[in-house]
N, C-alpha and C. Protein backbone atom coordinates (compact mmCIF):
# COMPACT_ATOMS: atom_id res chain seq x y z
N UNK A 1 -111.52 -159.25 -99.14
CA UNK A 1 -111.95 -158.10 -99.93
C UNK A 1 -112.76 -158.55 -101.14
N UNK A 2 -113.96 -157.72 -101.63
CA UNK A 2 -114.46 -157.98 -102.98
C UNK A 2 -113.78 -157.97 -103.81
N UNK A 3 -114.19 -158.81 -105.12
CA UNK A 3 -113.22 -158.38 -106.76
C UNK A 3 -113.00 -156.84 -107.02
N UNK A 4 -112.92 -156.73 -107.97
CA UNK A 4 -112.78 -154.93 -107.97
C UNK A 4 -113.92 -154.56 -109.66
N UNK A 5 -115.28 -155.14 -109.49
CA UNK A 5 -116.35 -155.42 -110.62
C UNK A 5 -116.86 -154.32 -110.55
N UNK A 6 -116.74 -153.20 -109.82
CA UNK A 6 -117.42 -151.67 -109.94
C UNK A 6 -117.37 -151.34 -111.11
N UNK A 7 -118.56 -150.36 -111.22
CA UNK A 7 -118.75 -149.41 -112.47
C UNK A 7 -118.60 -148.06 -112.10
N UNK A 8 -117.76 -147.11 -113.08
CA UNK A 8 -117.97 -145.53 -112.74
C UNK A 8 -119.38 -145.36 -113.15
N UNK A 9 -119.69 -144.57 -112.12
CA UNK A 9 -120.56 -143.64 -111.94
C UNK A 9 -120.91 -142.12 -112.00
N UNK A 10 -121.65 -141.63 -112.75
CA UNK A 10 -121.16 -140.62 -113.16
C UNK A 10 -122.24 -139.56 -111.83
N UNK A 11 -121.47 -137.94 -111.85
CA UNK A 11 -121.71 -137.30 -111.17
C UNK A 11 -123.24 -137.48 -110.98
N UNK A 12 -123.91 -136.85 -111.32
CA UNK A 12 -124.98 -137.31 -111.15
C UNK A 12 -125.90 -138.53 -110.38
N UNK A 13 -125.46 -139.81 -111.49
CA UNK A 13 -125.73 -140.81 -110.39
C UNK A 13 -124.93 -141.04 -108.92
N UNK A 14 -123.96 -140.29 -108.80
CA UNK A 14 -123.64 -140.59 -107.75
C UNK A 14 -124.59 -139.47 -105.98
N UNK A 15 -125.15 -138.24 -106.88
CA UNK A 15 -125.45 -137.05 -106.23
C UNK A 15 -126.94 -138.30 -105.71
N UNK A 16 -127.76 -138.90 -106.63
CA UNK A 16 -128.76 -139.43 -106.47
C UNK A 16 -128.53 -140.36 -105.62
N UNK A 17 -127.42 -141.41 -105.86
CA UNK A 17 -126.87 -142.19 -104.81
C UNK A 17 -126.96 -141.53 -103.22
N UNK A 18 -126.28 -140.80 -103.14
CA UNK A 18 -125.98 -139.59 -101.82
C UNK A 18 -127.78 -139.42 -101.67
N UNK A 19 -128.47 -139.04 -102.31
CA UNK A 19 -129.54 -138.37 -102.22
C UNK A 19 -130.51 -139.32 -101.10
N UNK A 20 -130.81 -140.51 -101.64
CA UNK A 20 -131.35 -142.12 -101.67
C UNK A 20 -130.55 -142.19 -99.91
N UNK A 21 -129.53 -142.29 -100.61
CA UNK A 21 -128.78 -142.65 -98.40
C UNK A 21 -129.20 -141.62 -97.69
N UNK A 22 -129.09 -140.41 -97.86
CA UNK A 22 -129.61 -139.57 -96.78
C UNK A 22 -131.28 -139.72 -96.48
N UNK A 23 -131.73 -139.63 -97.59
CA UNK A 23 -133.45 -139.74 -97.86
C UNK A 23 -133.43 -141.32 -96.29
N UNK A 24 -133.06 -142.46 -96.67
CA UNK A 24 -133.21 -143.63 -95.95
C UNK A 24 -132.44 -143.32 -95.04
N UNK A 25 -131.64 -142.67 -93.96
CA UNK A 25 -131.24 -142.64 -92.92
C UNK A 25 -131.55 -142.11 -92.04
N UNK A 26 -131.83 -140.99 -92.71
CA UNK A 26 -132.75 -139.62 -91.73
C UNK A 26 -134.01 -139.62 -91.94
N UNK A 27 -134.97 -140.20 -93.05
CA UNK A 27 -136.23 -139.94 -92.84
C UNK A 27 -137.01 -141.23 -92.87
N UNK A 28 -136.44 -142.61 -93.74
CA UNK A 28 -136.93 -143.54 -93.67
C UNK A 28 -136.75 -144.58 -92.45
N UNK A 29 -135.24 -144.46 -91.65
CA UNK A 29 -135.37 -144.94 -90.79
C UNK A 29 -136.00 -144.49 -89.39
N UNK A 30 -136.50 -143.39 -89.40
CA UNK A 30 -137.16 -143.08 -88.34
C UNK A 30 -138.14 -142.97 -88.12
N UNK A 31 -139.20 -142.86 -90.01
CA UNK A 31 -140.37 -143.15 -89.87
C UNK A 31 -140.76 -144.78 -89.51
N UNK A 32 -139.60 -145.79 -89.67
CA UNK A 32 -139.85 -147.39 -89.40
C UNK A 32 -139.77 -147.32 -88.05
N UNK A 33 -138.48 -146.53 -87.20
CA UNK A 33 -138.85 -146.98 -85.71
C UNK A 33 -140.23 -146.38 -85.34
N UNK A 34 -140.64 -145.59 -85.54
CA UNK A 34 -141.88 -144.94 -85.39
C UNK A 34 -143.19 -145.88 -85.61
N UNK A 35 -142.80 -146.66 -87.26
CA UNK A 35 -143.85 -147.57 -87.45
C UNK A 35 -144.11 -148.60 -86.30
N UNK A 36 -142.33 -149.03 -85.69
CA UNK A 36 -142.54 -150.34 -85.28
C UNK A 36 -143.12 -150.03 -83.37
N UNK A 37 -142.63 -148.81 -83.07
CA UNK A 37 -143.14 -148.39 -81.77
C UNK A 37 -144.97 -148.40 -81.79
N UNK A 38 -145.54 -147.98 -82.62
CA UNK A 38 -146.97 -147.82 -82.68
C UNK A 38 -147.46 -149.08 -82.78
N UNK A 39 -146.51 -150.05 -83.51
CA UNK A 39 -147.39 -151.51 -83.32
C UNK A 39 -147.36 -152.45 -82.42
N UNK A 40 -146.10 -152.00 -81.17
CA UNK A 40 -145.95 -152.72 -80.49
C UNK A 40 -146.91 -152.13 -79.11
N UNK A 41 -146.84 -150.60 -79.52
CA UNK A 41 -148.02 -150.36 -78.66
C UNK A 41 -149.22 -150.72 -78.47
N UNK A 42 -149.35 -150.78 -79.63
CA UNK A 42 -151.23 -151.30 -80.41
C UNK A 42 -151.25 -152.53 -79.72
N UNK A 43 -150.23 -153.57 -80.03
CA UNK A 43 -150.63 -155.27 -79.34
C UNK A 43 -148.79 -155.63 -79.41
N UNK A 44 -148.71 -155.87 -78.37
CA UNK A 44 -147.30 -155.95 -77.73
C UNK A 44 -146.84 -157.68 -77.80
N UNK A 45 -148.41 -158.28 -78.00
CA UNK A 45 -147.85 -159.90 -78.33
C UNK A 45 -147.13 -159.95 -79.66
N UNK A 46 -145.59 -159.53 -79.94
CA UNK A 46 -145.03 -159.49 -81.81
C UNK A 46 -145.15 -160.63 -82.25
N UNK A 47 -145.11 -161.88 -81.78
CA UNK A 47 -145.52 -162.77 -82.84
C UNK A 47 -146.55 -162.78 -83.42
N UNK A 48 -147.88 -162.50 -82.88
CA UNK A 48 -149.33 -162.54 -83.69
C UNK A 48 -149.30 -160.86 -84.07
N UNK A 49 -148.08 -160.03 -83.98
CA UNK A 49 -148.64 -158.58 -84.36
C UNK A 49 -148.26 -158.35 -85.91
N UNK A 50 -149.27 -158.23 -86.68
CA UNK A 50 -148.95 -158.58 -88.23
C UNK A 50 -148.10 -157.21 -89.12
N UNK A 51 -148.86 -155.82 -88.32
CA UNK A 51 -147.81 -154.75 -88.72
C UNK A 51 -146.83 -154.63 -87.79
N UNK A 52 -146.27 -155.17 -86.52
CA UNK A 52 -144.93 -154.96 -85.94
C UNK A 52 -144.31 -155.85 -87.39
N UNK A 53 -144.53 -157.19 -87.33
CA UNK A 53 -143.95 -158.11 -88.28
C UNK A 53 -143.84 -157.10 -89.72
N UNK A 54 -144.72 -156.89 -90.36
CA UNK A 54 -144.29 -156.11 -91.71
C UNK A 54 -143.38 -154.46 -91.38
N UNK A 55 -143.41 -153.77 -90.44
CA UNK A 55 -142.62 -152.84 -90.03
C UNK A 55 -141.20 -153.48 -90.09
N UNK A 56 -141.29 -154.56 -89.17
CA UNK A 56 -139.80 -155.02 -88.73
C UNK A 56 -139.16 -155.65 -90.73
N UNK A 57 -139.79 -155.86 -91.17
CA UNK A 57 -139.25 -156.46 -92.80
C UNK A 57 -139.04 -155.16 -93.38
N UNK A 58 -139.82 -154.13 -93.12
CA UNK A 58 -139.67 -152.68 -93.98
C UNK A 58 -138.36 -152.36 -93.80
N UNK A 59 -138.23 -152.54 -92.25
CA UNK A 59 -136.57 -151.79 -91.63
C UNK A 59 -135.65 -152.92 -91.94
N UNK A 60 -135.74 -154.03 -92.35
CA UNK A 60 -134.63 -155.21 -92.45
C UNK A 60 -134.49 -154.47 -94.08
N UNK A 61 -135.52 -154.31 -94.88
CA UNK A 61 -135.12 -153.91 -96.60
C UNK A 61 -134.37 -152.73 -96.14
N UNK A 62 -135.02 -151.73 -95.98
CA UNK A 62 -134.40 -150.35 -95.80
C UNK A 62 -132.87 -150.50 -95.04
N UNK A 63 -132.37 -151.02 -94.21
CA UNK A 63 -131.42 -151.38 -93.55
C UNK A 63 -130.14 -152.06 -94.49
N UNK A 64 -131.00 -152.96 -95.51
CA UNK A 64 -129.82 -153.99 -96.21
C UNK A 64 -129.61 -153.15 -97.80
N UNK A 65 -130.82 -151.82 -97.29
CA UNK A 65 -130.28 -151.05 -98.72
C UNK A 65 -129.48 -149.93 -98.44
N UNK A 66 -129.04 -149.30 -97.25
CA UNK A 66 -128.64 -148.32 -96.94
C UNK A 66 -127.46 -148.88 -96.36
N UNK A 67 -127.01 -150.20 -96.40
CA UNK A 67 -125.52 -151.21 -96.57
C UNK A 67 -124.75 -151.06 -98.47
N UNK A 68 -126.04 -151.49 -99.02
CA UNK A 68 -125.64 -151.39 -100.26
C UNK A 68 -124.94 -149.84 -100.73
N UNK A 69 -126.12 -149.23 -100.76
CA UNK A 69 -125.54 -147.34 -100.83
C UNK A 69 -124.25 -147.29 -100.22
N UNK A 70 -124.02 -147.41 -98.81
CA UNK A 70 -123.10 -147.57 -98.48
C UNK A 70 -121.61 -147.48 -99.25
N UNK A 71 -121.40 -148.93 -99.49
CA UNK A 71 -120.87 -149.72 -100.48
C UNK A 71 -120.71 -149.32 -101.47
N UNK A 72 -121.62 -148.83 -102.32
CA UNK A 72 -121.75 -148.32 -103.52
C UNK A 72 -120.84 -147.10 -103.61
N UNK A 73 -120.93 -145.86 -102.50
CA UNK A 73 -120.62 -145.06 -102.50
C UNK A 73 -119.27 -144.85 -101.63
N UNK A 74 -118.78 -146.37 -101.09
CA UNK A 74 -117.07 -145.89 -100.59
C UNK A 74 -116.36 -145.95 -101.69
């Protein structure tokens, strides 16, 4: 288990918190699979495909921030 180093959060920041996870689950992660489908369409070789590659890093950030939120918010 983690230490127990949390900070209260007050209503508010927490509504924004909530806000931010939904915003990245429902609209950011589907505009990335979306990104990453169009680039693999475009050129299907992903190692030389330079926006599959920056799509796939968009969804690794967006992914390791919607862990954090997560977290933040159990």
């Amino acid at each position: 288990q983690k230490p127990m180093n949390r900070l209260p959060v007050t209503a508010a920041g927490h509504a924004a918190l909530e806000d931010e996870l939904q915003h990245r689950t429902r609209v950011e992660r589907a505009r990335l699979i979306q990104r990453i489908q169009e680039a693999i369409a475009d050129d299907s070789n992903l190692a030389e495909n330079s926006e599959y590659q920056a799509a796939k890093t968009d969804q690794e950030i967006n992914e390791a921030r919607i862990a954090e939120l997560e977290d933040k918010l159990a």
